[in-house]
PDB file of N, CA and C in Angstrom:
ATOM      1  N   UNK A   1       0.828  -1.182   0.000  1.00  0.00           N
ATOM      2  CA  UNK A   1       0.000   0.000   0.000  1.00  0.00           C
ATOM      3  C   UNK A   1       0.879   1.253   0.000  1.00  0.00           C
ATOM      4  N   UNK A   2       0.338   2.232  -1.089  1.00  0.00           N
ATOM      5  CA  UNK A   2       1.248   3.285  -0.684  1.00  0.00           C
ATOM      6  C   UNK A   2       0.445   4.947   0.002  1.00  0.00           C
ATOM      7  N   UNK A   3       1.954   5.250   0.739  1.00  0.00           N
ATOM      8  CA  UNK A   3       1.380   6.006   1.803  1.00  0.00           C
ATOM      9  C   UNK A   3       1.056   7.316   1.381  1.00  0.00           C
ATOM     10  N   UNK A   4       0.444   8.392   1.761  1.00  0.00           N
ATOM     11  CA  UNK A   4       0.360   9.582   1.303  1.00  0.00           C
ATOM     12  C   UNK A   4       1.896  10.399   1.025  1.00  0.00           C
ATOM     13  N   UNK A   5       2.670  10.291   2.116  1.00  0.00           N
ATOM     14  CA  UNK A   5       4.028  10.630   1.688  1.00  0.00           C
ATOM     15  C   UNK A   5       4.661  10.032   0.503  1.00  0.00           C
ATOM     16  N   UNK A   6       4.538   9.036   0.070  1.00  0.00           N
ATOM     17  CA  UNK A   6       5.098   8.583  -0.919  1.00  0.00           C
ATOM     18  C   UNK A   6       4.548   9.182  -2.187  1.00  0.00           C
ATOM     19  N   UNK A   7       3.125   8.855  -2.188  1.00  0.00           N
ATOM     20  CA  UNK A   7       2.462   9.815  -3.420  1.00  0.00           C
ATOM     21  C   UNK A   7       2.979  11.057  -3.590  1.00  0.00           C
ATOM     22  N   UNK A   8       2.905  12.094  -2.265  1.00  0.00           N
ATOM     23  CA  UNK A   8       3.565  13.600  -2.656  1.00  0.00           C
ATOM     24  C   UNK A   8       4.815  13.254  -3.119  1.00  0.00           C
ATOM     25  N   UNK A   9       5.690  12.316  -3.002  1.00  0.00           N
ATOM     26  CA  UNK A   9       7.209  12.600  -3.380  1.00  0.00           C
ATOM     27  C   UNK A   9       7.251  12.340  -4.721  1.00  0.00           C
ATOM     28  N   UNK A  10       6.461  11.225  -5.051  1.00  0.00           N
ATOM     29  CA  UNK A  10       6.391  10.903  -6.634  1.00  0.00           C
ATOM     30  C   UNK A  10       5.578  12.010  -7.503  1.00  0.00           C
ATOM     31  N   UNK A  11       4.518  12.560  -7.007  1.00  0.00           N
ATOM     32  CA  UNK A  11       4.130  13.644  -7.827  1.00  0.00           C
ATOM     33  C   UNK A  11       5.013  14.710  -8.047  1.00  0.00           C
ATOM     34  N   UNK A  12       5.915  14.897  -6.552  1.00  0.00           N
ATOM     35  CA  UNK A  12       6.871  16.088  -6.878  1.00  0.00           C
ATOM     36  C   UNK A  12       7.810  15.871  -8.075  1.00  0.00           C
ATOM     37  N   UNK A  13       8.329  14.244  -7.861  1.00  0.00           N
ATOM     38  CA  UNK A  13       9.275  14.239  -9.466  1.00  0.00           C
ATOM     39  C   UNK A  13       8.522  14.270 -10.428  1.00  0.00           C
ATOM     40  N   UNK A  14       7.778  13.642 -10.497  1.00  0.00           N
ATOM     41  CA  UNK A  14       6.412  14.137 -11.532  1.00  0.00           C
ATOM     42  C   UNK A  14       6.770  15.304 -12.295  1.00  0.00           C
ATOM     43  N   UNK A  15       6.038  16.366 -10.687  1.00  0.00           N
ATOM     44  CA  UNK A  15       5.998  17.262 -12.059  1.00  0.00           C
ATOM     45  C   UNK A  15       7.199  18.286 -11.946  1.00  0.00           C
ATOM     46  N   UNK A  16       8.758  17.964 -11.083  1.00  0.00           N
ATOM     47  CA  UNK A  16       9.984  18.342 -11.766  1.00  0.00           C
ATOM     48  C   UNK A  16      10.150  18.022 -13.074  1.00  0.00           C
ATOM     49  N   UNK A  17       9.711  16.598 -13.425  1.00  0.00           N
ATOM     50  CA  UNK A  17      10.008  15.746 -14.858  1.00  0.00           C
ATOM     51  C   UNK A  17       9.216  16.777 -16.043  1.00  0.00           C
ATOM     52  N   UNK A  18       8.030  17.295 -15.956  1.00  0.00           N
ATOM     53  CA  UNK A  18       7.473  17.870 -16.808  1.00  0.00           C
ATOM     54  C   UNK A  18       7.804  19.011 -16.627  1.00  0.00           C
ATOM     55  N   UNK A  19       8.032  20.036 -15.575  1.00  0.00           N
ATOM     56  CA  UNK A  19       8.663  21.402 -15.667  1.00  0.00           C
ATOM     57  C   UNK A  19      10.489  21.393 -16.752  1.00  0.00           C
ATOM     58  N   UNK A  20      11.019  20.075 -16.446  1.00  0.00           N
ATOM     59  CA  UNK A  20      12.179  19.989 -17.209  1.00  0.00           C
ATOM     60  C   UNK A  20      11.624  19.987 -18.930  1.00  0.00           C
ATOM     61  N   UNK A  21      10.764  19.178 -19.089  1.00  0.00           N
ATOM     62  CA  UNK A  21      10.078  18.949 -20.155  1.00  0.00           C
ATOM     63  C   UNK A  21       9.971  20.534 -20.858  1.00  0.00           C
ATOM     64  N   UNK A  22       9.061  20.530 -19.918  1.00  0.00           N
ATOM     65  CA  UNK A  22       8.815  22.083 -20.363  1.00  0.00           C
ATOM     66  C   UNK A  22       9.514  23.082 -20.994  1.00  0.00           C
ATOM     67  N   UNK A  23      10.409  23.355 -20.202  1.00  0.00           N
ATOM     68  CA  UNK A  23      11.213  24.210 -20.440  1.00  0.00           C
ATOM     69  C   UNK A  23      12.395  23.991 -21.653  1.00  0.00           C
ATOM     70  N   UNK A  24      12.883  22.308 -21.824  1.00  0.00           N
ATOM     71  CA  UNK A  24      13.297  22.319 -22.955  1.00  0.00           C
ATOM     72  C   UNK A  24      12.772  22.588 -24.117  1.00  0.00           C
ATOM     73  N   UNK A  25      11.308  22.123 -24.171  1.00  0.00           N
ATOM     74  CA  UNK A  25      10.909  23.067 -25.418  1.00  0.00           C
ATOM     75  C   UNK A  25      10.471  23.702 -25.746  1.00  0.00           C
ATOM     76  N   UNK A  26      10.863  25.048 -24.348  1.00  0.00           N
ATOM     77  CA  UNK A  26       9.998  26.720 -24.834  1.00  0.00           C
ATOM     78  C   UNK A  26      12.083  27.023 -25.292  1.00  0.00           C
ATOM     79  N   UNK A  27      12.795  26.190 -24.614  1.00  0.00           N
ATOM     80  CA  UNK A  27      13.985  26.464 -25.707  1.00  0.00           C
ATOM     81  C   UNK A  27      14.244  26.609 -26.712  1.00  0.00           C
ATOM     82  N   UNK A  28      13.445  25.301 -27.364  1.00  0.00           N
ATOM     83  CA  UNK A  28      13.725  24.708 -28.634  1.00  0.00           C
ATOM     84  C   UNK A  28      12.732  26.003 -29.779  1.00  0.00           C
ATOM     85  N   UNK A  29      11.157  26.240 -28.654  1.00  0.00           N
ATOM     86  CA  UNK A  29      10.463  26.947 -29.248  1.00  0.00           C
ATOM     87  C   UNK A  29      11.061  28.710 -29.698  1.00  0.00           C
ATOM     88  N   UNK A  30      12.029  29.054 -28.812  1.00  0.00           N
ATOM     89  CA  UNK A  30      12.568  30.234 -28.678  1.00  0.00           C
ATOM     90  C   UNK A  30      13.772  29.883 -30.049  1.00  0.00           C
ATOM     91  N   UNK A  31      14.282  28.960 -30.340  1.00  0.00           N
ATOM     92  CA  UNK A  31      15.115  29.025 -31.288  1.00  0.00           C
ATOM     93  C   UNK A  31      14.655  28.894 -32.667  1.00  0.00           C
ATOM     94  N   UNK A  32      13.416  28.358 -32.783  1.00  0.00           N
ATOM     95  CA  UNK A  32      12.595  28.346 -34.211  1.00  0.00           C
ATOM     96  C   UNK A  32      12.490  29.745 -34.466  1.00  0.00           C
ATOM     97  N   UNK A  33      11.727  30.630 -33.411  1.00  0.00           N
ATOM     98  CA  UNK A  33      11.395  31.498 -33.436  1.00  0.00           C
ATOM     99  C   UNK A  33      12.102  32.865 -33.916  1.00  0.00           C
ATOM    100  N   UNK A  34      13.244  32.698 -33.478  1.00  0.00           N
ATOM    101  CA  UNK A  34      14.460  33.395 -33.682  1.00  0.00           C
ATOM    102  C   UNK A  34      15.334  32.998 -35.009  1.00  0.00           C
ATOM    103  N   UNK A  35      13.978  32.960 -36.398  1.00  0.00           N
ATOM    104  CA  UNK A  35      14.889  32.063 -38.107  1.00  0.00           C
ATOM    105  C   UNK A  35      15.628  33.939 -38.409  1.00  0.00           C
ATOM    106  N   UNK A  36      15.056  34.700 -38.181  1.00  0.00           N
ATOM    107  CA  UNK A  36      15.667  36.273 -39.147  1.00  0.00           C
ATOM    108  C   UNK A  36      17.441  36.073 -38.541  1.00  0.00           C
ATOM    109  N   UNK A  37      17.695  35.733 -37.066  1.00  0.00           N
ATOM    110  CA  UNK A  37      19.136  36.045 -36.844  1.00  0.00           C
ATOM    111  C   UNK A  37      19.786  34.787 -37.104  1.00  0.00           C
ATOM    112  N   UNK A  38      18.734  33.573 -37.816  1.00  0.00           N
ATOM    113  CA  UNK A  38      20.024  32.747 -38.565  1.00  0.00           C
ATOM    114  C   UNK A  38      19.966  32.943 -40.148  1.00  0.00           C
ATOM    115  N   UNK A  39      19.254  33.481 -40.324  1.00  0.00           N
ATOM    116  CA  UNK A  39      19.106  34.369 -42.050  1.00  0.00           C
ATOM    117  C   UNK A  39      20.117  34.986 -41.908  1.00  0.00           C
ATOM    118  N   UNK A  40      20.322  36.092 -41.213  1.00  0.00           N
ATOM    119  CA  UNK A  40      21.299  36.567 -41.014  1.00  0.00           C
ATOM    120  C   UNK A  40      22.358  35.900 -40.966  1.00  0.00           C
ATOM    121  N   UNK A  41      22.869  35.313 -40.273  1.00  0.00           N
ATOM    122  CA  UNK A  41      24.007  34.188 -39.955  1.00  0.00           C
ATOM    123  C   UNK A  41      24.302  33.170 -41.187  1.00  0.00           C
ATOM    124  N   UNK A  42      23.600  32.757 -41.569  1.00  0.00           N
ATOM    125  CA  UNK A  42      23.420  32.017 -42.888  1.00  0.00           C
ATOM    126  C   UNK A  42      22.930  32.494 -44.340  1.00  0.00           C
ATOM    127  N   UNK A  43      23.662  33.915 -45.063  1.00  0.00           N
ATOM    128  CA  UNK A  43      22.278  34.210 -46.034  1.00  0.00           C
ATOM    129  C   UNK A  43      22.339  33.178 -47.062  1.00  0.00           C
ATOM    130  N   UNK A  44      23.723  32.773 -47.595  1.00  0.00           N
ATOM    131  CA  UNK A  44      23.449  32.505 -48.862  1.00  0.00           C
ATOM    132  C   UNK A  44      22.987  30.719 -48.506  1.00  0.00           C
ATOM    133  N   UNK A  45      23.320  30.279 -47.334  1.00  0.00           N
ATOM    134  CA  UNK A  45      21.929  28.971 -47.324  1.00  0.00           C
ATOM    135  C   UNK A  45      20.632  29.499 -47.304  1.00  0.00           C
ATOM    136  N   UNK A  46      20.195  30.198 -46.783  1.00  0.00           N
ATOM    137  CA  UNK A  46      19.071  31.046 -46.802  1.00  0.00           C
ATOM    138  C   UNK A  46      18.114  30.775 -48.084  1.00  0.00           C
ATOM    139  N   UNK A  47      19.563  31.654 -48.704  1.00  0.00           N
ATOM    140  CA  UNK A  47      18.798  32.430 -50.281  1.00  0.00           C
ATOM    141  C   UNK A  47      18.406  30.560 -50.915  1.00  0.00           C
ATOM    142  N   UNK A  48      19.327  29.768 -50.939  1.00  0.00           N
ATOM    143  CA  UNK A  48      19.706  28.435 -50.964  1.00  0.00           C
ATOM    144  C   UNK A  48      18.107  27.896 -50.789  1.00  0.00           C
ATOM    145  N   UNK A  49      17.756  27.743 -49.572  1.00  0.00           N
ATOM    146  CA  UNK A  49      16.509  27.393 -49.042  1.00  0.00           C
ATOM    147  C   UNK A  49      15.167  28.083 -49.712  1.00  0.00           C
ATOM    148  N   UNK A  50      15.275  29.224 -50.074  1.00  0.00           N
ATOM    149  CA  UNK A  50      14.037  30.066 -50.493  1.00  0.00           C
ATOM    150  C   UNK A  50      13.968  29.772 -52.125  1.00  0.00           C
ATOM    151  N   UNK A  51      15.462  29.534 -52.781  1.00  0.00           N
ATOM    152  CA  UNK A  51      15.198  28.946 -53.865  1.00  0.00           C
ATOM    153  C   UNK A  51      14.319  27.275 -54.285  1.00  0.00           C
ATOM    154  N   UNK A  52      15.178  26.579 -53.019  1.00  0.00           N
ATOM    155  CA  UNK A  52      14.389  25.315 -53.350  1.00  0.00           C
ATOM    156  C   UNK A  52      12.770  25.644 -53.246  1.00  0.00           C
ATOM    157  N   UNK A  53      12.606  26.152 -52.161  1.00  0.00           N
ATOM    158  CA  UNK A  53      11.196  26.509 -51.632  1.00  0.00           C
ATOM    159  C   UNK A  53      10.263  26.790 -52.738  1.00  0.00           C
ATOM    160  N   UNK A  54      11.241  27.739 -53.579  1.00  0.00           N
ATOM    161  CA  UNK A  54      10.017  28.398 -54.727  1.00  0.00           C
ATOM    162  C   UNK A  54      10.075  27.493 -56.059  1.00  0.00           C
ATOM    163  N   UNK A  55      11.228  26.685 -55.940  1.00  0.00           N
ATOM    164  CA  UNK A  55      10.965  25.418 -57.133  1.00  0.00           C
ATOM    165  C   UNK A  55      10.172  24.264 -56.776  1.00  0.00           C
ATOM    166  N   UNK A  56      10.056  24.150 -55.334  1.00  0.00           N
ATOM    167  CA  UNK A  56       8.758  22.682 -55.122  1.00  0.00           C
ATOM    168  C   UNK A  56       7.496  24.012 -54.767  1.00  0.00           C
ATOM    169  N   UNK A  57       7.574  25.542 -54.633  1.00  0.00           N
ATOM    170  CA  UNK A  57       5.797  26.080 -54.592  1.00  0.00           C
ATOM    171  C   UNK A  57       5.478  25.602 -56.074  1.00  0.00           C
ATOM    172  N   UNK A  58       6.657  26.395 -56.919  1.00  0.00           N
ATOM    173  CA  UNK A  58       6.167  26.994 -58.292  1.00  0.00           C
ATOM    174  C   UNK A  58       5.837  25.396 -59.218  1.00  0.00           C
ATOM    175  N   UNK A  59       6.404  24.052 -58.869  1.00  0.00           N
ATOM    176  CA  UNK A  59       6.787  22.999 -59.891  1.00  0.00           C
ATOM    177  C   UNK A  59       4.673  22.778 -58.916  1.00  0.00           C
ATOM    178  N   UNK A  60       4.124  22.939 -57.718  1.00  0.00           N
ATOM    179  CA  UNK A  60       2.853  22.041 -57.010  1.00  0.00           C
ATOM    180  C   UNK A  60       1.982  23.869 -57.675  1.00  0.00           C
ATOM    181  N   UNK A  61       2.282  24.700 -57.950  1.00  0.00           N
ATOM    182  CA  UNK A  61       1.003  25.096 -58.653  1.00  0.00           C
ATOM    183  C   UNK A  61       0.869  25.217 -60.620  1.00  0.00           C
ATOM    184  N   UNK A  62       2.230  25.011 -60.705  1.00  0.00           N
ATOM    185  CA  UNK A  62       2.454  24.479 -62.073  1.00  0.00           C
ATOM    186  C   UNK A  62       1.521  22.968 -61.968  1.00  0.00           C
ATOM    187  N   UNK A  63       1.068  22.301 -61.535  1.00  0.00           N
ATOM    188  CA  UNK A  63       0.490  21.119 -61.873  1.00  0.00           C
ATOM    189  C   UNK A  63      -0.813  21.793 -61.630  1.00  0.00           C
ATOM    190  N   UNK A  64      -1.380  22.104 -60.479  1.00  0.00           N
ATOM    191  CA  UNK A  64      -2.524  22.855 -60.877  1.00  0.00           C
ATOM    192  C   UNK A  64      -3.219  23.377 -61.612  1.00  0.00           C
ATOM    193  N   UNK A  65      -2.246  24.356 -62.360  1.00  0.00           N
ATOM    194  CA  UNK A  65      -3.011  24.847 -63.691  1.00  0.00           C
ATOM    195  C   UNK A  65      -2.428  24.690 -65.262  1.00  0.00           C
ATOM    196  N   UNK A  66      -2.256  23.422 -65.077  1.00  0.00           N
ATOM    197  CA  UNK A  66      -1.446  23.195 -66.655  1.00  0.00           C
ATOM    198  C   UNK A  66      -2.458  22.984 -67.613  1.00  0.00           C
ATOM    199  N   UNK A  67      -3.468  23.282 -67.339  1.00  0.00           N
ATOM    200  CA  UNK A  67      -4.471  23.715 -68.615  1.00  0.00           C
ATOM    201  C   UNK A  67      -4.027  25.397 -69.539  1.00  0.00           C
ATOM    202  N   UNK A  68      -3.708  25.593 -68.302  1.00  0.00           N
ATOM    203  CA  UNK A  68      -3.742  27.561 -68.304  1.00  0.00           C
ATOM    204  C   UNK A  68      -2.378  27.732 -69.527  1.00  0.00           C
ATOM    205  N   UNK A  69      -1.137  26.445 -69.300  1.00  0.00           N
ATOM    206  CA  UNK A  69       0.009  26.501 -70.732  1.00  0.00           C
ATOM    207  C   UNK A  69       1.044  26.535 -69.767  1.00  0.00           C
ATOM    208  N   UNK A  70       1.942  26.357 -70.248  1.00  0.00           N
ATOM    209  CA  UNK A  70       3.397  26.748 -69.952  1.00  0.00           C
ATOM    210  C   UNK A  70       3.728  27.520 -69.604  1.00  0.00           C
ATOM    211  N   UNK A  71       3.433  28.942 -70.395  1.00  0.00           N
ATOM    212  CA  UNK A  71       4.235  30.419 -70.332  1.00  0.00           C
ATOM    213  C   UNK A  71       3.193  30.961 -68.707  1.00  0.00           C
ATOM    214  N   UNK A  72       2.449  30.193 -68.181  1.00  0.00           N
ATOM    215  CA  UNK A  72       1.743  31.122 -66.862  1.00  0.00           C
ATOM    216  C   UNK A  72       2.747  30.294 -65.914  1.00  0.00           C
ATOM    217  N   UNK A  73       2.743  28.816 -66.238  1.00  0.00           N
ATOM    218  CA  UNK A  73       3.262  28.149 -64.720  1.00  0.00           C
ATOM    219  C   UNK A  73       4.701  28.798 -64.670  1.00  0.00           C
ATOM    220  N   UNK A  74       5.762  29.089 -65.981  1.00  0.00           N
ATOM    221  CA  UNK A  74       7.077  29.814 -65.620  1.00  0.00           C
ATOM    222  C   UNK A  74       7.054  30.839 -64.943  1.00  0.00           C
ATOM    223  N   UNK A  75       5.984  31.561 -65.620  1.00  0.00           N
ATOM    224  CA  UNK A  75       6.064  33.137 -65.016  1.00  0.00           C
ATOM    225  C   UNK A  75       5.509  32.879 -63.620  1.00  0.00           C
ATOM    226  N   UNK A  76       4.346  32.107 -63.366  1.00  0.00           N
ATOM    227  CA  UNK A  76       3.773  32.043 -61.416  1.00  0.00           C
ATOM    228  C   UNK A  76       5.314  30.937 -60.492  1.00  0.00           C
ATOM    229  N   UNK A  77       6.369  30.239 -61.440  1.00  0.00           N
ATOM    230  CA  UNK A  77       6.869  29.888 -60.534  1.00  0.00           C
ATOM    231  C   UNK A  77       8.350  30.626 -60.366  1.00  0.00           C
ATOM    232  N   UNK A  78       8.261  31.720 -61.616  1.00  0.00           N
ATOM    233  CA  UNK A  78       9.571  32.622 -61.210  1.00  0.00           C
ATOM    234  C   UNK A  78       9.061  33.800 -60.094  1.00  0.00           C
ATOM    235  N   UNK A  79       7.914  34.257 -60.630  1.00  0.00           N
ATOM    236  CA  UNK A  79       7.209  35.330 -59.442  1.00  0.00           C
ATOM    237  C   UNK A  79       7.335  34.841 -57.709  1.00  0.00           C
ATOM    238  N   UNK A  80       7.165  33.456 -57.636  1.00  0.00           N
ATOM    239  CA  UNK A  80       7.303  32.688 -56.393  1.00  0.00           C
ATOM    240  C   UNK A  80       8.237  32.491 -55.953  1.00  0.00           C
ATOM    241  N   UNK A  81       9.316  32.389 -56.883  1.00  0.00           N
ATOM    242  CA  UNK A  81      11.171  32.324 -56.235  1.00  0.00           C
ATOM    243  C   UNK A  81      11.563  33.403 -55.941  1.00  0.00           C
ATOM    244  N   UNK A  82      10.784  34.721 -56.820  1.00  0.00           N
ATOM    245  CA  UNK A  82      11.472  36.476 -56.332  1.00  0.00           C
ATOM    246  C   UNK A  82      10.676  36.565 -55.537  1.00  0.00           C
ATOM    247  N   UNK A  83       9.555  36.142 -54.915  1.00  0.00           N
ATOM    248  CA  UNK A  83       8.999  36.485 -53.606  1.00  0.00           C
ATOM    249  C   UNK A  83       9.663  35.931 -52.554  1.00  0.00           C
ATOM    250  N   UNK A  84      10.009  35.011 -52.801  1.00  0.00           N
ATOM    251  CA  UNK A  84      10.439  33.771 -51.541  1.00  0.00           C
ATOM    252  C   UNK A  84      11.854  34.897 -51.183  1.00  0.00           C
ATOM    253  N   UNK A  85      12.785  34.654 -51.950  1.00  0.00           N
ATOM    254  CA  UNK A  85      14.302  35.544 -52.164  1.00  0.00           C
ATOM    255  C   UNK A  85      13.794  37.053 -51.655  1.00  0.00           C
ATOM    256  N   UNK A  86      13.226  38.166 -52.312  1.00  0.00           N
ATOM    257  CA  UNK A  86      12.965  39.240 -51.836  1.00  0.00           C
ATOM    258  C   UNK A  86      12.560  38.885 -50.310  1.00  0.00           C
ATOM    259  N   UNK A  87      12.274  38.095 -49.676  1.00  0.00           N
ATOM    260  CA  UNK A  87      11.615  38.102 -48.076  1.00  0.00           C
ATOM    261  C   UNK A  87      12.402  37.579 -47.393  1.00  0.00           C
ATOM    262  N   UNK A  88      13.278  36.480 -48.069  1.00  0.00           N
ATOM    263  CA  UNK A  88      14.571  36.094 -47.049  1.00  0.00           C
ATOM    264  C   UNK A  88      15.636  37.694 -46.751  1.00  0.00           C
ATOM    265  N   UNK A  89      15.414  38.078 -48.097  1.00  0.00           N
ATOM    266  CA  UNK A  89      16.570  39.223 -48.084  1.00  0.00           C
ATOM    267  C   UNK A  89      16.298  40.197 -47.246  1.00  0.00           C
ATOM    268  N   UNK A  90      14.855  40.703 -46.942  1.00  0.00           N
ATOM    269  CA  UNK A  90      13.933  41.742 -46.103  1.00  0.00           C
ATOM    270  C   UNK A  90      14.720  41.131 -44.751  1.00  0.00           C
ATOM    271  N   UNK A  91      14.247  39.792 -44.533  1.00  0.00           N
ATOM    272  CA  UNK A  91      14.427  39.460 -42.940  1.00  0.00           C
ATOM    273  C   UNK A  91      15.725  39.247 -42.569  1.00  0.00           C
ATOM    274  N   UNK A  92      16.715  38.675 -43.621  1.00  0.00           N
ATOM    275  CA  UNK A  92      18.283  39.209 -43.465  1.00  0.00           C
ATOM    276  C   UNK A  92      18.312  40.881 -43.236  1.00  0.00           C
ATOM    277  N   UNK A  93      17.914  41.676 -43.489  1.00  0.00           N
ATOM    278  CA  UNK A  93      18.259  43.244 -43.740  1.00  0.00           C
ATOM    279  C   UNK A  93      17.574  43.768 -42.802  1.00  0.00           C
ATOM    280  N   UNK A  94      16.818  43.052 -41.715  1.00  0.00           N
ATOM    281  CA  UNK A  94      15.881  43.702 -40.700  1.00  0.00           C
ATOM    282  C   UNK A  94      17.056  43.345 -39.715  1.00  0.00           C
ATOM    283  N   UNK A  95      16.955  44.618 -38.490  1.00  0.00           N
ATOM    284  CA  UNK A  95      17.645  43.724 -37.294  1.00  0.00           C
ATOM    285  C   UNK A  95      16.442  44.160 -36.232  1.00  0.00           C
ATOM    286  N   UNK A  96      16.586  43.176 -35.321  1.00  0.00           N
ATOM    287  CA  UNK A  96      15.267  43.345 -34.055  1.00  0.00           C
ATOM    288  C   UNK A  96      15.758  43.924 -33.092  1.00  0.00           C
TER     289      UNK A  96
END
């Protein structure tokens, strides 16, 4: 049988175990959060990343409208790589 003291001691590691929890991932959450000062830190992976980005947006709405021809899906998936690039470059060029 267990005693009331024992229960409080196990709830206390309890919930040490989940305050540790916790807090590792308002860490982890604080470092997602913080992408402009590794833009910064990183541009030209950055730019790197915003390119792939706008060749798998521009190649998934190029299938969408390939009725519409060719000459729209180039032009909607180059418009999508200078958006992607113009906004990495904004949030590289911002400081907080």
């Amino acid at each position: 049988m267990t005693t009331a003291s024992e229960l409080k001691a196990k709830l206390e590691s309890q919930n040490k175990e989940v305050g540790r929890i916790a807090h590792q991932i308002e860490e982890r959450l604080e470092t997602y959060a913080d992408w402009p000062s590794k833009v910064r830190q990183h541009p030209f992976q950055s730019v790197g990343i915003a390119v792939v980005a706008g060749l798998a947006l521009g190649g998934a709405n190029r299938s969408l409208i390939q009725g519409a021809g060719k000459q729209v899906g180039s032009l909607l998936h180059a418009g999508l790589t200078a958006s992607l690039v113009a906004a990495v470059n904004r949030a590289a060029q911002s400081s907080p």
